[in-house]
Protein backbone atom coordinates (compact mmCIF):
# COMPACT_ATOMS: atom_id res chain seq x y z
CA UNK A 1 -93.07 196.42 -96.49
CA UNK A 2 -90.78 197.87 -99.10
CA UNK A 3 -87.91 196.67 -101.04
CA UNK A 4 -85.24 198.66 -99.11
CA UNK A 5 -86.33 196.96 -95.91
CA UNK A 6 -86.69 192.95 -96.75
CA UNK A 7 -84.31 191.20 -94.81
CA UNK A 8 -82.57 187.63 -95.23
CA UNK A 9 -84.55 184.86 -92.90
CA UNK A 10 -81.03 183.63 -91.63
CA UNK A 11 -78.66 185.26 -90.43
CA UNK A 12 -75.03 186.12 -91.29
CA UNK A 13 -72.06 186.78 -89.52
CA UNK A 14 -70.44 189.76 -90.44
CA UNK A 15 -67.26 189.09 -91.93
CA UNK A 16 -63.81 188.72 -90.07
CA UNK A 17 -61.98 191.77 -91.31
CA UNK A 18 -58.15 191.42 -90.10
CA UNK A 19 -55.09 193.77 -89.66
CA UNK A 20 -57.47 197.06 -89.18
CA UNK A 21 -55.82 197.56 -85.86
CA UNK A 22 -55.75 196.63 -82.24
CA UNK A 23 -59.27 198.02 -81.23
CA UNK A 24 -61.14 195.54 -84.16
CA UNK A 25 -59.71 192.57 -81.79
CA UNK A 26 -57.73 191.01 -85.03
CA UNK A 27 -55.03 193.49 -85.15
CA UNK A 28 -51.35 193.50 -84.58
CA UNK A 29 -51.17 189.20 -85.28
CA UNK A 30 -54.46 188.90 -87.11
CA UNK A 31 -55.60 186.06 -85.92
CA UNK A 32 -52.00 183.78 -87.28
CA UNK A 33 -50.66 183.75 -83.65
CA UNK A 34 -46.77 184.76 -83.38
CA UNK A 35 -43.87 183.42 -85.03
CA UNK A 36 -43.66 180.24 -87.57
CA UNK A 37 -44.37 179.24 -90.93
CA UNK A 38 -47.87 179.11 -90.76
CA UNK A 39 -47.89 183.07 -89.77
CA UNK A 40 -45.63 183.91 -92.59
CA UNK A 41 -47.42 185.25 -95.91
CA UNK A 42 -47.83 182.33 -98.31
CA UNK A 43 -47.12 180.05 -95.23
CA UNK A 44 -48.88 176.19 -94.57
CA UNK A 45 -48.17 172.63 -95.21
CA UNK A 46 -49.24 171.09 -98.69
CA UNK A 47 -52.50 168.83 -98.07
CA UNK A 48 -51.68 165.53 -96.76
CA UNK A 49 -48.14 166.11 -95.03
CA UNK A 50 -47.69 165.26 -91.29
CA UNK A 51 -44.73 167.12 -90.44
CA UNK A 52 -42.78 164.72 -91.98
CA UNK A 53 -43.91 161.12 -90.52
CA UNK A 54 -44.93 159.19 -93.87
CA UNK A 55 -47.93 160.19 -94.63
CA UNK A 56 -50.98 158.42 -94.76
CA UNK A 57 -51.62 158.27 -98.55
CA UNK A 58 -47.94 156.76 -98.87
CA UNK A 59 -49.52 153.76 -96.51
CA UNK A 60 -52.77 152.50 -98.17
CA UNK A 61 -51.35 152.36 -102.10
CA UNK A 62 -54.64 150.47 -103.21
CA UNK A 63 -56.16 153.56 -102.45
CA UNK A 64 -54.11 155.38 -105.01
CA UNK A 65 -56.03 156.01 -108.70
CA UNK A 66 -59.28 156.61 -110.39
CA UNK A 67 -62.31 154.62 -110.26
CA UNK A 68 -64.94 154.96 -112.90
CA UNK A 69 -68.27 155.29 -111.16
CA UNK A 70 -70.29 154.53 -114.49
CA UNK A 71 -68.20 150.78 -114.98
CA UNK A 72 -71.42 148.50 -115.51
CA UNK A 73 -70.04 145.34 -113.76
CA UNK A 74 -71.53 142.22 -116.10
CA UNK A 75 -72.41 138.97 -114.94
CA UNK A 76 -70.20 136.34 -117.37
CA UNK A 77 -71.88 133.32 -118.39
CA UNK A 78 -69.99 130.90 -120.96
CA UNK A 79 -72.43 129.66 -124.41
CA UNK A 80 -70.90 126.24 -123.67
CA UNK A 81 -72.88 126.37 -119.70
CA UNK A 82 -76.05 126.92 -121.80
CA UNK A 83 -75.84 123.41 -122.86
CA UNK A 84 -76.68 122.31 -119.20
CA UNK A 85 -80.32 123.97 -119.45
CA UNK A 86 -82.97 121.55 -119.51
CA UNK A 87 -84.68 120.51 -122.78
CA UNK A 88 -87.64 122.63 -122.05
CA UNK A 89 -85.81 125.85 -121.91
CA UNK A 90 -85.39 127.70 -124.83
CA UNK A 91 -85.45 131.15 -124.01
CA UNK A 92 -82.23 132.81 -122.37
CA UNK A 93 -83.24 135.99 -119.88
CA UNK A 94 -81.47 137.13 -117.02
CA UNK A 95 -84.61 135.36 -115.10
CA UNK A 96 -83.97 131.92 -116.43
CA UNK A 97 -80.13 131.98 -115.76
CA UNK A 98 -81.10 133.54 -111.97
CA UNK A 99 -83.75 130.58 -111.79
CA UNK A 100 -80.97 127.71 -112.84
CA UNK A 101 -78.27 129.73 -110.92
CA UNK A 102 -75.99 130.47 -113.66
CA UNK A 103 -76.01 134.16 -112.53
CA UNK A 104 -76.55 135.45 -108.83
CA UNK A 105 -78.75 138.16 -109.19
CA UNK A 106 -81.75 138.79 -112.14
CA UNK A 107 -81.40 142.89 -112.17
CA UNK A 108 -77.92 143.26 -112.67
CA UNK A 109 -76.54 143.23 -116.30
CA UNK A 110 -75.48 139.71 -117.56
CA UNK A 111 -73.16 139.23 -120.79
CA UNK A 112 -72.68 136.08 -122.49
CA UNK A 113 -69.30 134.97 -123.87
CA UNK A 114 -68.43 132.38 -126.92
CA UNK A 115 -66.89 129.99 -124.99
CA UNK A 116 -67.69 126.20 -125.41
CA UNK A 117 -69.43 124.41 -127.59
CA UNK A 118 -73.23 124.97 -128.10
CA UNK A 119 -75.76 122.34 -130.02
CA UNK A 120 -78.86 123.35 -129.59
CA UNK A 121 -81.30 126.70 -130.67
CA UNK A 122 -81.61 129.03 -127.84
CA UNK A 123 -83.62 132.29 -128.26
CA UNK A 124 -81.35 134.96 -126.57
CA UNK A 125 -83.32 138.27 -125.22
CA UNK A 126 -82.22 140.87 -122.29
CA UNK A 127 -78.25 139.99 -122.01
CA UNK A 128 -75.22 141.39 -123.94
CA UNK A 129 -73.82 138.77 -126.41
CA UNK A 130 -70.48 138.73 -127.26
CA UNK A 131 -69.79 138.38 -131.37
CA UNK A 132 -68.72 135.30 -130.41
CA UNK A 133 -71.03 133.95 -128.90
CA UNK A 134 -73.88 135.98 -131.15
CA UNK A 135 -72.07 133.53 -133.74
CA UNK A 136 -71.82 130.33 -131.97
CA UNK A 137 -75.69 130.68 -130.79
CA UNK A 138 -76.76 131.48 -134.61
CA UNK A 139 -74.92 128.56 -135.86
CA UNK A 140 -76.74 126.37 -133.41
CA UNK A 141 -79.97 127.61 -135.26
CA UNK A 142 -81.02 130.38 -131.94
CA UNK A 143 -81.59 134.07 -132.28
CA UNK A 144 -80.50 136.44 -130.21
CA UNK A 145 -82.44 140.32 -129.78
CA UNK A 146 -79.80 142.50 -128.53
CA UNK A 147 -80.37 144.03 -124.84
């Protein structure tokens, strides 16, 4: 085997080469049929139109937009609804607010926010803390380790 005569394992169609004249079979028309705008040179409809029926983009607004892929959705829990843990419960996880339902679901991010009133020391350790609520949980005596 030499280099000259390695040859691709799939393979390809040779390429459509139009307007070369009737005997190539693309000739005379080149493949754009007869007459009508989209056999005139820089001819076509923009993307989306319908021939002038409202198109379907104009229909489904909420569709319109960007969406950020990266958002991290948090799970909100109030300082004040930490009150309602039972006296034996004085570390805050994800787990612990899944186990008391205060969140739905343990592996998704959960953030807690300063509203309410909080009297007792929590220790706060895998959730996002608001300054707020960093504040209202330190004044209560807890500590919170950032997630």
């Amino acid at each position: 085997m030499q280099a000259h005569t390695v040859r691709s394992a799939h393979a390809r169609p040779k390429r459509k080469r139009v307007g070369r004249g009737d005997g190539s079979g693309k000739g005379t028309y080149s493949g754009r049929g007869m007459k009508g705008q989209k056999a005139r040179s820089g001819g076509g409809v923009r993307p989306g139109f319908e021939g002038g029926q409202n198109p379907l983009i104009k229909g489904l607004p909420m569709l319109r937009g960007f969406r950020n892929p990266f958002r991290v959705e948090y799970q909100v829990v109030n300082v004040g609804r930490l009150a309602a843990l039972p006296d034996d419960v004085a570390d805050v996880t994800p787990q612990t607010l899944k186990e008391r339902r205060m969140v739905r679901h343990a592996d998704k991010p959960v953030k807690l926010l300063g509203g309410g009133e909080l009297t007792r020391a929590f220790a706060v350790q895998g959730v996002k803390v608001t300054a707020s609520a960093k504040a209202a949980i330190e004044a209560a005596g807890g500590v919170v380790v950032e997630a």
